[in-house]
C-alpha atoms as a PDB file:
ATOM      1  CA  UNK A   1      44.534  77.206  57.464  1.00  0.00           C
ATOM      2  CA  UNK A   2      47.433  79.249  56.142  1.00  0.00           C
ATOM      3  CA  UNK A   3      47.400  83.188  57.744  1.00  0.00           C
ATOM      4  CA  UNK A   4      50.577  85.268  56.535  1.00  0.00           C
ATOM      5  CA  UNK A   5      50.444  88.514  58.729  1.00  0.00           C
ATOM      6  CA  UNK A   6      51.134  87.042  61.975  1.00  0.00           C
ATOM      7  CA  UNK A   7      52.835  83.628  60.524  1.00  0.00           C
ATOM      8  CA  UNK A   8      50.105  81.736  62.682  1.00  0.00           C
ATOM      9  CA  UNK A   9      47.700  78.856  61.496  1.00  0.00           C
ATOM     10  CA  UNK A  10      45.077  79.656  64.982  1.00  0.00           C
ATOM     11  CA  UNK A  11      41.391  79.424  64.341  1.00  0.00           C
ATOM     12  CA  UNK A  12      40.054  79.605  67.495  1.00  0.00           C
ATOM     13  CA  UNK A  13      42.719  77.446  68.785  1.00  0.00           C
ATOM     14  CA  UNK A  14      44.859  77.988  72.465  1.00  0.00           C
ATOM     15  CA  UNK A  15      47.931  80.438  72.234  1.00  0.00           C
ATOM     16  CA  UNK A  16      50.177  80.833  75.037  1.00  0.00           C
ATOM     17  CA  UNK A  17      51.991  83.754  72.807  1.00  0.00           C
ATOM     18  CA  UNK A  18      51.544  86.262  70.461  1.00  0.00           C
ATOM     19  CA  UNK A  19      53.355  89.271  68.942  1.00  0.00           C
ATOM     20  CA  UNK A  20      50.449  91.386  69.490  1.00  0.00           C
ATOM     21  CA  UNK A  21      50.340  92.351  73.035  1.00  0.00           C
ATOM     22  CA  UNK A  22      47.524  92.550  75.459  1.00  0.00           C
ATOM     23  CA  UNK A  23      47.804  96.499  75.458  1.00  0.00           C
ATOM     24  CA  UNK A  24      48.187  96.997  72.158  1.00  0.00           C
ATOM     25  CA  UNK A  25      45.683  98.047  69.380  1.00  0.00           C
ATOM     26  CA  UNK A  26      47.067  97.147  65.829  1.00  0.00           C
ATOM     27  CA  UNK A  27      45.550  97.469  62.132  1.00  0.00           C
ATOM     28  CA  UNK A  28      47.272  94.863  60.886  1.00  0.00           C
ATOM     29  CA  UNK A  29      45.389  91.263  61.757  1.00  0.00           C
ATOM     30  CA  UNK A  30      47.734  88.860  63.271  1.00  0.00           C
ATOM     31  CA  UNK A  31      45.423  86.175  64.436  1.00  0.00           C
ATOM     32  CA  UNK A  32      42.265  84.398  63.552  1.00  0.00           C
ATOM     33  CA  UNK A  33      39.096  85.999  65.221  1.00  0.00           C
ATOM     34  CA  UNK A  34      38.172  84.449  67.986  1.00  0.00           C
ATOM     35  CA  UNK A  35      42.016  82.925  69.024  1.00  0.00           C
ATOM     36  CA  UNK A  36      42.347  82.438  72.417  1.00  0.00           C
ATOM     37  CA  UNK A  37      45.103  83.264  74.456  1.00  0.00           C
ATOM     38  CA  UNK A  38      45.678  81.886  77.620  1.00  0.00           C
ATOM     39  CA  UNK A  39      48.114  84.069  80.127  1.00  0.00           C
ATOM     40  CA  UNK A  40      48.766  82.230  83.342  1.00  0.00           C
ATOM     41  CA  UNK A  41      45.276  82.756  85.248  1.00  0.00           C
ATOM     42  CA  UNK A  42      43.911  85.336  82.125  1.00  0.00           C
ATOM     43  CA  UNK A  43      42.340  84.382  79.038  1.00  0.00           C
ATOM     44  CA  UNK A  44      41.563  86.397  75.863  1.00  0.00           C
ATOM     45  CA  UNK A  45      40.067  86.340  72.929  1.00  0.00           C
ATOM     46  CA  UNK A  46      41.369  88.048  69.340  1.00  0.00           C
ATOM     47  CA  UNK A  47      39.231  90.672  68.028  1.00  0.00           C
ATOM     48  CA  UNK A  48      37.623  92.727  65.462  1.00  0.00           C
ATOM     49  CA  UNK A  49      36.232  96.194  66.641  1.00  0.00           C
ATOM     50  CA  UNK A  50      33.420  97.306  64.591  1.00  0.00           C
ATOM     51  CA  UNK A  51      32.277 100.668  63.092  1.00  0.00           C
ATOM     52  CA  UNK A  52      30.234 101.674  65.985  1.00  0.00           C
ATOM     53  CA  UNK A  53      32.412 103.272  68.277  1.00  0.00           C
ATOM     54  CA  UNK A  54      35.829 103.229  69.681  1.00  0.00           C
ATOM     55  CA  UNK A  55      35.645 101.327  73.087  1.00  0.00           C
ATOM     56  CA  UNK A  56      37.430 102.436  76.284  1.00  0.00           C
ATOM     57  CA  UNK A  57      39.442  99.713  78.820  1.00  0.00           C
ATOM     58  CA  UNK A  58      37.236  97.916  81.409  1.00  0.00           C
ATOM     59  CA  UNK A  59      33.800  97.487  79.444  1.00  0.00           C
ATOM     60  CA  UNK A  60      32.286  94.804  78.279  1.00  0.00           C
ATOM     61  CA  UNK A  61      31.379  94.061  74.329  1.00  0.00           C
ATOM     62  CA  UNK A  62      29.431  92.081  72.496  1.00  0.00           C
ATOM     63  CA  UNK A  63      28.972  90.458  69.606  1.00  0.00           C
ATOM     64  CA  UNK A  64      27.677  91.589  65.880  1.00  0.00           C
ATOM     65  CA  UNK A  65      23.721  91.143  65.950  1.00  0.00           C
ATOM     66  CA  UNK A  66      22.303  88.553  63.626  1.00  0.00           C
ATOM     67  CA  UNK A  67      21.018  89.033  60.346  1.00  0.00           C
ATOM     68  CA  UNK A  68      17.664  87.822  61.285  1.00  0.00           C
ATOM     69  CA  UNK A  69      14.618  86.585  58.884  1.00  0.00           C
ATOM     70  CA  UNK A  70      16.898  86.717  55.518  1.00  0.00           C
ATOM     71  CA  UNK A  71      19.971  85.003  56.718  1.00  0.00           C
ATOM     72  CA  UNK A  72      17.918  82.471  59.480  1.00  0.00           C
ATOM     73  CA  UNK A  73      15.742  79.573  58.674  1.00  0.00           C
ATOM     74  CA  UNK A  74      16.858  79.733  55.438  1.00  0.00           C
ATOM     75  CA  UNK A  75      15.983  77.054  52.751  1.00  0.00           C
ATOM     76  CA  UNK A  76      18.928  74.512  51.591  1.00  0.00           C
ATOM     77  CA  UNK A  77      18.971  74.896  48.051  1.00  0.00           C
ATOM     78  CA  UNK A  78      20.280  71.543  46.472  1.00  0.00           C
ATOM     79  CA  UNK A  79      20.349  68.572  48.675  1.00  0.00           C
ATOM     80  CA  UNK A  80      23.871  67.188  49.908  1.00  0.00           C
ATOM     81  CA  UNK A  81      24.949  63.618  51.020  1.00  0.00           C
ATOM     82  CA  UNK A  82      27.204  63.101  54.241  1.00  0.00           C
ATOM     83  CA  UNK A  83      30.634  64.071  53.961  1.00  0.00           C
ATOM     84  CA  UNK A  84      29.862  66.700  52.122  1.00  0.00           C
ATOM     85  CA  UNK A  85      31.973  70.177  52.624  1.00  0.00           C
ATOM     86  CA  UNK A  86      29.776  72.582  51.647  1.00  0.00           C
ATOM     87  CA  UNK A  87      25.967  73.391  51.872  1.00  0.00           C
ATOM     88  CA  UNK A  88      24.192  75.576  49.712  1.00  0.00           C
ATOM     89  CA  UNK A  89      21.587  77.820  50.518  1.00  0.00           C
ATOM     90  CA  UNK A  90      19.129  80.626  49.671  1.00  0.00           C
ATOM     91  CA  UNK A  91      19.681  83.619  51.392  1.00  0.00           C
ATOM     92  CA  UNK A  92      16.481  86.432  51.827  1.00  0.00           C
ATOM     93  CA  UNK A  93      16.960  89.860  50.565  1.00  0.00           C
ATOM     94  CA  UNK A  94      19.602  90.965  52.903  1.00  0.00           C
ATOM     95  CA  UNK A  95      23.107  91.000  51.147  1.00  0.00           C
ATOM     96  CA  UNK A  96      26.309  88.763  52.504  1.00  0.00           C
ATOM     97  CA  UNK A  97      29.367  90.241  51.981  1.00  0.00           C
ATOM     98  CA  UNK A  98      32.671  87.886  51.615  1.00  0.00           C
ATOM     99  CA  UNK A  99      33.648  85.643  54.325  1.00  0.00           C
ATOM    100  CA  UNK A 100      31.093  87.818  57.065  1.00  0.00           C
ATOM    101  CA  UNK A 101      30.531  84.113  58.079  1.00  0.00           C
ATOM    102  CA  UNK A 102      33.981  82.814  58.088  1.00  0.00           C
ATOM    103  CA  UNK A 103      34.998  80.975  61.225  1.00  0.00           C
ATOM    104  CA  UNK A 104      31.032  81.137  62.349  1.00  0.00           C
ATOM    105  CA  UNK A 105      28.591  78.454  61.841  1.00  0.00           C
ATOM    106  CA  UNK A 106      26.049  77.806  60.075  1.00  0.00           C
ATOM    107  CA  UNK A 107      23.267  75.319  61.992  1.00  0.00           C
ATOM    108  CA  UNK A 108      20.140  73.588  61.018  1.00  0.00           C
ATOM    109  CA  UNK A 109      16.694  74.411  63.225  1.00  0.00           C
ATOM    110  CA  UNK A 110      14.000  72.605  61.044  1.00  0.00           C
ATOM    111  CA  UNK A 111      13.124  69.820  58.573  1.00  0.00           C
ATOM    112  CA  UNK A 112      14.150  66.725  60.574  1.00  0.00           C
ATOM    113  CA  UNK A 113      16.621  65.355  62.368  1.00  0.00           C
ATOM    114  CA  UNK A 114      17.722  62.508  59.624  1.00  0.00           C
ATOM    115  CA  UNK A 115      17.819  65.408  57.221  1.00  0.00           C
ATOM    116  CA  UNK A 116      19.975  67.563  59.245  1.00  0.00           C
ATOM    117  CA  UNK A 117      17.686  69.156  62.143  1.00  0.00           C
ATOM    118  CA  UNK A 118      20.031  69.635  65.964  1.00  0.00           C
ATOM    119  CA  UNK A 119      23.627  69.551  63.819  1.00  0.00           C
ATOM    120  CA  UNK A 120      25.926  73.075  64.004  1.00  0.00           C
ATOM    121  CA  UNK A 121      29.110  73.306  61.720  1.00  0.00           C
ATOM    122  CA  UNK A 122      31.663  76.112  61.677  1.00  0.00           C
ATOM    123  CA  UNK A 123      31.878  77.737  58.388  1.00  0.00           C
ATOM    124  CA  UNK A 124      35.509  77.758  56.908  1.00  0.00           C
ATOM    125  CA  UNK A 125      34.619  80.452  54.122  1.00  0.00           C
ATOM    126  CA  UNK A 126      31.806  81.852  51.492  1.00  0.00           C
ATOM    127  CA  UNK A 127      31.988  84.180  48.616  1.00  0.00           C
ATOM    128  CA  UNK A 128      29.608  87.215  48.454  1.00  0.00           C
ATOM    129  CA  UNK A 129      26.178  87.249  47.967  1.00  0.00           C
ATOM    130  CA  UNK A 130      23.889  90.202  46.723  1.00  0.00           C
ATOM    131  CA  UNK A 131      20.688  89.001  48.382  1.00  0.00           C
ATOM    132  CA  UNK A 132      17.764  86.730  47.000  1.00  0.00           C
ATOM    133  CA  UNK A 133      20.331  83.770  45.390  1.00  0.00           C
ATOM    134  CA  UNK A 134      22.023  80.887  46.041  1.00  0.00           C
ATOM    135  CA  UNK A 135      25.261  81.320  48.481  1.00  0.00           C
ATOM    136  CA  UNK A 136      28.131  78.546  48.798  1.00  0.00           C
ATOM    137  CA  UNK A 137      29.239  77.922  52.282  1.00  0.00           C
ATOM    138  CA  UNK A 138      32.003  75.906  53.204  1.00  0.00           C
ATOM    139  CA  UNK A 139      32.879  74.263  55.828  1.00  0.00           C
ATOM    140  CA  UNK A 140      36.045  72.499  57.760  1.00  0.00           C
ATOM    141  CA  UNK A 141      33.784  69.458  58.602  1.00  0.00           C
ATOM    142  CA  UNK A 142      31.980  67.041  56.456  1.00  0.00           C
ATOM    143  CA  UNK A 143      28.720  66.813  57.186  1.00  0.00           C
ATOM    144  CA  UNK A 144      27.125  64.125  59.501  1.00  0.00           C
ATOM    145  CA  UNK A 145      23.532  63.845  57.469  1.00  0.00           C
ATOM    146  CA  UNK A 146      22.354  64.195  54.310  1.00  0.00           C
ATOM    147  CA  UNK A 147      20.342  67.445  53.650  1.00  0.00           C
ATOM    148  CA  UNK A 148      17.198  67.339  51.717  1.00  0.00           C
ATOM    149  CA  UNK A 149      16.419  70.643  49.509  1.00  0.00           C
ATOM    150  CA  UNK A 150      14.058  73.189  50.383  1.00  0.00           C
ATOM    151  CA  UNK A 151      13.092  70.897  53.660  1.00  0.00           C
ATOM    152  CA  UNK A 152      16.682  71.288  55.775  1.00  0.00           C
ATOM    153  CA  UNK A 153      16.476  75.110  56.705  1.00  0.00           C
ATOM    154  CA  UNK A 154      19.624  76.509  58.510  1.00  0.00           C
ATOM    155  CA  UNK A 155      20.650  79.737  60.212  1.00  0.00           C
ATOM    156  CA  UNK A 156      23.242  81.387  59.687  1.00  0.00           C
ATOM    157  CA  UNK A 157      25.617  82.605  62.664  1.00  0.00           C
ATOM    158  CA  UNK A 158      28.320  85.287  62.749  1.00  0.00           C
ATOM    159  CA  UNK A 159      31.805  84.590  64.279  1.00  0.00           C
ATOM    160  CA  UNK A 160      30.894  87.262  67.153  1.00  0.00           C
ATOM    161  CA  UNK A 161      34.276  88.385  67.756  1.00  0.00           C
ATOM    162  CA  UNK A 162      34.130  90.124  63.831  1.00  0.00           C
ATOM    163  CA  UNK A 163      32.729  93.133  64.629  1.00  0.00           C
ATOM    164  CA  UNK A 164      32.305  93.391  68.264  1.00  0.00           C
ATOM    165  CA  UNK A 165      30.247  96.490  69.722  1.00  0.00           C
ATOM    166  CA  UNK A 166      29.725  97.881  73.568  1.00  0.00           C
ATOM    167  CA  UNK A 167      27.140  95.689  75.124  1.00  0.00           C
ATOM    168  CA  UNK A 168      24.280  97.338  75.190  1.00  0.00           C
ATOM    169  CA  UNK A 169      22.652  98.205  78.770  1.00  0.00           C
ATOM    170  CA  UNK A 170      19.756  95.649  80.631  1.00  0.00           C
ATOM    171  CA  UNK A 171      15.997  96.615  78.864  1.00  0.00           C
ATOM    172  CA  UNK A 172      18.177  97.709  75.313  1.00  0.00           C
ATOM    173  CA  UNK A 173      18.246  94.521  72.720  1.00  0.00           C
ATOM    174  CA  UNK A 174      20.969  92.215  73.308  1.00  0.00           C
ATOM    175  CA  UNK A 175      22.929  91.888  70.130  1.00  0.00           C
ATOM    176  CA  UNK A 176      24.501  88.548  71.027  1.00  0.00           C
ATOM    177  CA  UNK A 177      26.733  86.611  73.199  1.00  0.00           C
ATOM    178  CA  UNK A 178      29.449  88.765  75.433  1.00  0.00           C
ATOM    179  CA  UNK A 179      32.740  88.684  74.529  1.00  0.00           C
ATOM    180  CA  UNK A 180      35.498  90.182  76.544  1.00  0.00           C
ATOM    181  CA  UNK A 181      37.015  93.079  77.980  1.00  0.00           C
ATOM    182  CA  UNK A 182      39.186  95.565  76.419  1.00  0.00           C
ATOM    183  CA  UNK A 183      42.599  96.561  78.452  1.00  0.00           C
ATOM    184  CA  UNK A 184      43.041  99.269  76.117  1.00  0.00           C
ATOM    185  CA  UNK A 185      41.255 102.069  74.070  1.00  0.00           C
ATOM    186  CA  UNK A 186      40.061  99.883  71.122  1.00  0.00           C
ATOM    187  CA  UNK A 187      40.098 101.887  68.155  1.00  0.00           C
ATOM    188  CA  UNK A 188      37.047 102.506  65.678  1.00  0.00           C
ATOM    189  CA  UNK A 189      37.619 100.581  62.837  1.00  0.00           C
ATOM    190  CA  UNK A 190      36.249 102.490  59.475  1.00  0.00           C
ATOM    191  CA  UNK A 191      35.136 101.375  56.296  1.00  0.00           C
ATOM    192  CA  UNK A 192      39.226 101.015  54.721  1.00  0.00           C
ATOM    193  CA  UNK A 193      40.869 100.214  58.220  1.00  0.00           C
ATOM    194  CA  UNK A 194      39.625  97.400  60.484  1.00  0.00           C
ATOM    195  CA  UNK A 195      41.325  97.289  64.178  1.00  0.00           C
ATOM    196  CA  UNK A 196      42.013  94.439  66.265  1.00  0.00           C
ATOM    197  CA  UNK A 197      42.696  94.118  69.977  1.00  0.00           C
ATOM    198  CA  UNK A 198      42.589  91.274  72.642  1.00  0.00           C
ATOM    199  CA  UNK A 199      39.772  91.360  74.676  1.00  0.00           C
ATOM    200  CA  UNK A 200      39.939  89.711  78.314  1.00  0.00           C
ATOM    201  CA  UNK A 201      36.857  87.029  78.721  1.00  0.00           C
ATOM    202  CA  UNK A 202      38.971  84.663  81.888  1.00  0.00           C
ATOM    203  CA  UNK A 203      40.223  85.620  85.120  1.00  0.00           C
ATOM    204  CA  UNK A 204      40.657  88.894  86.691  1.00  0.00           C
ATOM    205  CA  UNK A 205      40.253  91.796  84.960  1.00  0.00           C
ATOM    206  CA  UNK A 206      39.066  95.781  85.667  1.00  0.00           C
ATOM    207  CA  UNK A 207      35.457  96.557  84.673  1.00  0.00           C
ATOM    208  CA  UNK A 208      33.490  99.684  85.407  1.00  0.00           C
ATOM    209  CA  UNK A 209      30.619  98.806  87.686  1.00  0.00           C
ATOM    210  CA  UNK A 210      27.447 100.195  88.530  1.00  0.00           C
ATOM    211  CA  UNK A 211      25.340 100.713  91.506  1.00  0.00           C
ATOM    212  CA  UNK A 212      24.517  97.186  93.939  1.00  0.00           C
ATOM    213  CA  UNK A 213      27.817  95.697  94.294  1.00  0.00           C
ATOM    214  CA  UNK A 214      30.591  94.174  96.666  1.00  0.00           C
ATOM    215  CA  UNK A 215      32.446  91.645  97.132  1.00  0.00           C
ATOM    216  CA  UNK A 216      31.288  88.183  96.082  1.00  0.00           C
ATOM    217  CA  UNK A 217      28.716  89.485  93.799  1.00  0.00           C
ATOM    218  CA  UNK A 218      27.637  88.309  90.616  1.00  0.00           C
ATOM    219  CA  UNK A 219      28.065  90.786  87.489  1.00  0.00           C
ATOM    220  CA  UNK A 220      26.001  90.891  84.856  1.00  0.00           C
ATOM    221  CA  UNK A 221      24.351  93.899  82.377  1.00  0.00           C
ATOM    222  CA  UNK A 222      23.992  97.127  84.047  1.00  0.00           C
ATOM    223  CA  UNK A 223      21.570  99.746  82.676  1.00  0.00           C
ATOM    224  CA  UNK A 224      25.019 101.325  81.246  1.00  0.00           C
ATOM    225  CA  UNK A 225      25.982  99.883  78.586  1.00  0.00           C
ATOM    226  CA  UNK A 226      29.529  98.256  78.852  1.00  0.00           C
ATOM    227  CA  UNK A 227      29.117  97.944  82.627  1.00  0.00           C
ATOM    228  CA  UNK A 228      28.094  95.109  84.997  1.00  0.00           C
ATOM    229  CA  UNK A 229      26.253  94.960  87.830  1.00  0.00           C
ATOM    230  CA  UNK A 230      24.868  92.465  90.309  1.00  0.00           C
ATOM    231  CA  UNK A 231      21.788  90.609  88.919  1.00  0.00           C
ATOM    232  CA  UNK A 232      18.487  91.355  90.021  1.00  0.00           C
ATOM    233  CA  UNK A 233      17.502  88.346  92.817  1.00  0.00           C
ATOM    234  CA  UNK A 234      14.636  86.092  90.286  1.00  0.00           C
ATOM    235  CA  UNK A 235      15.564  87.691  87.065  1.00  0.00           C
ATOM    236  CA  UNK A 236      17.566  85.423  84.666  1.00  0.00           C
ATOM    237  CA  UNK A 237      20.723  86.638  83.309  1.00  0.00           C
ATOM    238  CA  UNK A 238      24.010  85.499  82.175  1.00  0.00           C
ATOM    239  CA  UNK A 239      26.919  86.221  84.649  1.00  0.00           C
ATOM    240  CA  UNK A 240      30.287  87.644  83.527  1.00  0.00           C
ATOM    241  CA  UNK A 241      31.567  86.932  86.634  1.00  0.00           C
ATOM    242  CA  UNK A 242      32.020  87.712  90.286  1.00  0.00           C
ATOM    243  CA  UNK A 243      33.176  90.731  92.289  1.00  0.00           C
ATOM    244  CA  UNK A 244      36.823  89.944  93.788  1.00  0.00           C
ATOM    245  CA  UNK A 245      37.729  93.462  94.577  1.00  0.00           C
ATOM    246  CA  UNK A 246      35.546  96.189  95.359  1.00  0.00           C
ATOM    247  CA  UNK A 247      36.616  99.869  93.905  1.00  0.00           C
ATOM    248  CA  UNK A 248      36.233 103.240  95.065  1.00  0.00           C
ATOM    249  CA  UNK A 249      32.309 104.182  93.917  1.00  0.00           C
ATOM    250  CA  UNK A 250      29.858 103.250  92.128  1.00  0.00           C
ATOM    251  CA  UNK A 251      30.555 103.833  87.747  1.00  0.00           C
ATOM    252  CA  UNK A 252      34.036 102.719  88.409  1.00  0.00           C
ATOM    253  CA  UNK A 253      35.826  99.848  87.927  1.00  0.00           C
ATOM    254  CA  UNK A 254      36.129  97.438  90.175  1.00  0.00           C
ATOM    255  CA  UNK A 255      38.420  93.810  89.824  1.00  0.00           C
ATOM    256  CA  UNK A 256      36.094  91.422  88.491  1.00  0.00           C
ATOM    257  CA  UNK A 257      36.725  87.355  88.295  1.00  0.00           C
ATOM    258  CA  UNK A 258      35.356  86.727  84.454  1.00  0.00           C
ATOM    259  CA  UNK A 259      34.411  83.544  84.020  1.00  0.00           C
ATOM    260  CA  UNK A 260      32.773  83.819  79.438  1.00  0.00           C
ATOM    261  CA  UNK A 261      35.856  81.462  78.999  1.00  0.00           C
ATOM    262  CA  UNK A 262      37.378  79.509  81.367  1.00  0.00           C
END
């Protein structure tokens, strides 16, 4: 995969350099979303901010939230034999706009596993789609089974470092998966200027904290959004991390071992 701003060809794949720093916030895209670069005992992730909101060093983000009913369990529109490098589909009523599902995946949750059912393949790119027709997608793989019209039905999945967002506090609606820490003030992007930052998601890293931590605690969402906080004993929840170094109070950072993407 060519990309000219950067010079780099690094979907998703391991960087030990980059000529966007770690503290730097840049309109101009030099990597692939969702590059990872690994930093001695840090790892990051390459980033899109969204429209939302600017977001401030030491919170966590999250991912775009899926289009749901009109863009999952969606019907496969003509049927495709194995190999294949594309899949087409019917989308609901909810519009797609160019490549929203580049370098995401597109996976198959009914009809059969012979016809496709259990298989996930990441979606090289797609052309747009006003809603209620057929959409293209292509992929870098071939595919494994054959696909049977209107009985394969697939879901469609969002590279979720595209449009990340703060992640919203425990009891709001999780958006999707977390995905890193900002070192810096990541700018808003707007509707003519997208910005990109890395965002930390291995080793340690600042992150504001709530209430009910020390050292050797688990992190996970706090009822602030952005921040973590030690899990509730019996309540399920995905941990960031663990607590290395405690900070000075409560809603303030403290040095956190993150462990999304090690």
């Amino acid at each position: 995969m060519a990309f000219v701003p950067g010079g780099f060809t690094t979907a998703n794949r391991e960087i030990t350099i980059s000529r966007q720093s770690i503290y730097e916030v840049s309109s101009t895209q030099y990597h692939e979303l969702g590059t990872r670069l690994r930093l001695d005992d840090r790892i990051f992730r390459y980033a899109a901010n969204s429209t939302a909101a600017a977001i401030v060093p030491g919170v966590m983000t999250s991912g775009p939230a899926p289009t749901t009913n009109t863009h999952t369990n969606i019907s496969v529109t003509t049927s495709a034999v194995v190999g294949q490098k594309w899949v087409d589909v019917t989308l609901g009523a909810a519009a797609a706009t160019i490549n929203q599902y580049a370098n995401g995946y597109i996976w198959f949750n009914a009809g059969g596993t012979t016809i496709g059912e259990g298989c996930c393949y990441k979606i090289k790119n797609h052309s747009a789609n006003a809603g209620s027709a057929t959409l293209r997608v292509n992929l870098y793989d071939g595919l494994a089974t054959i696909l049977t019209a209107t009985t394969s039905k697939a879901s469609l999945y969002a590279n979720p470092w595209s449009a990340v967002v703060i992640h919203p506090a425990t009891g709001g609606t999780i958006l999707n998966r977390p995905t890193g820490v900002p070192l810096v003030l990541f700018t808003q992007s707007t509707t003519t200027t997208t910005y990109y930052a890395w965002l930390q998601t291995g080793g340690f890293c600042a992150m504001f904290m709530g209430a009910d931590h020390g050292v050797g605690s688990g992190v996970s969402a706090d009822d602030t959004a952005g921040y973590g906080l030690m899990p509730t004993s019996g309540v399920p929840t995905m941990l960031w991390g663990i607590v290395a170094q405690d900070g000075s109070a409560d809603e303030h950072p403290a040095l956190v071992w993150l462990y999304l993407d090690m």
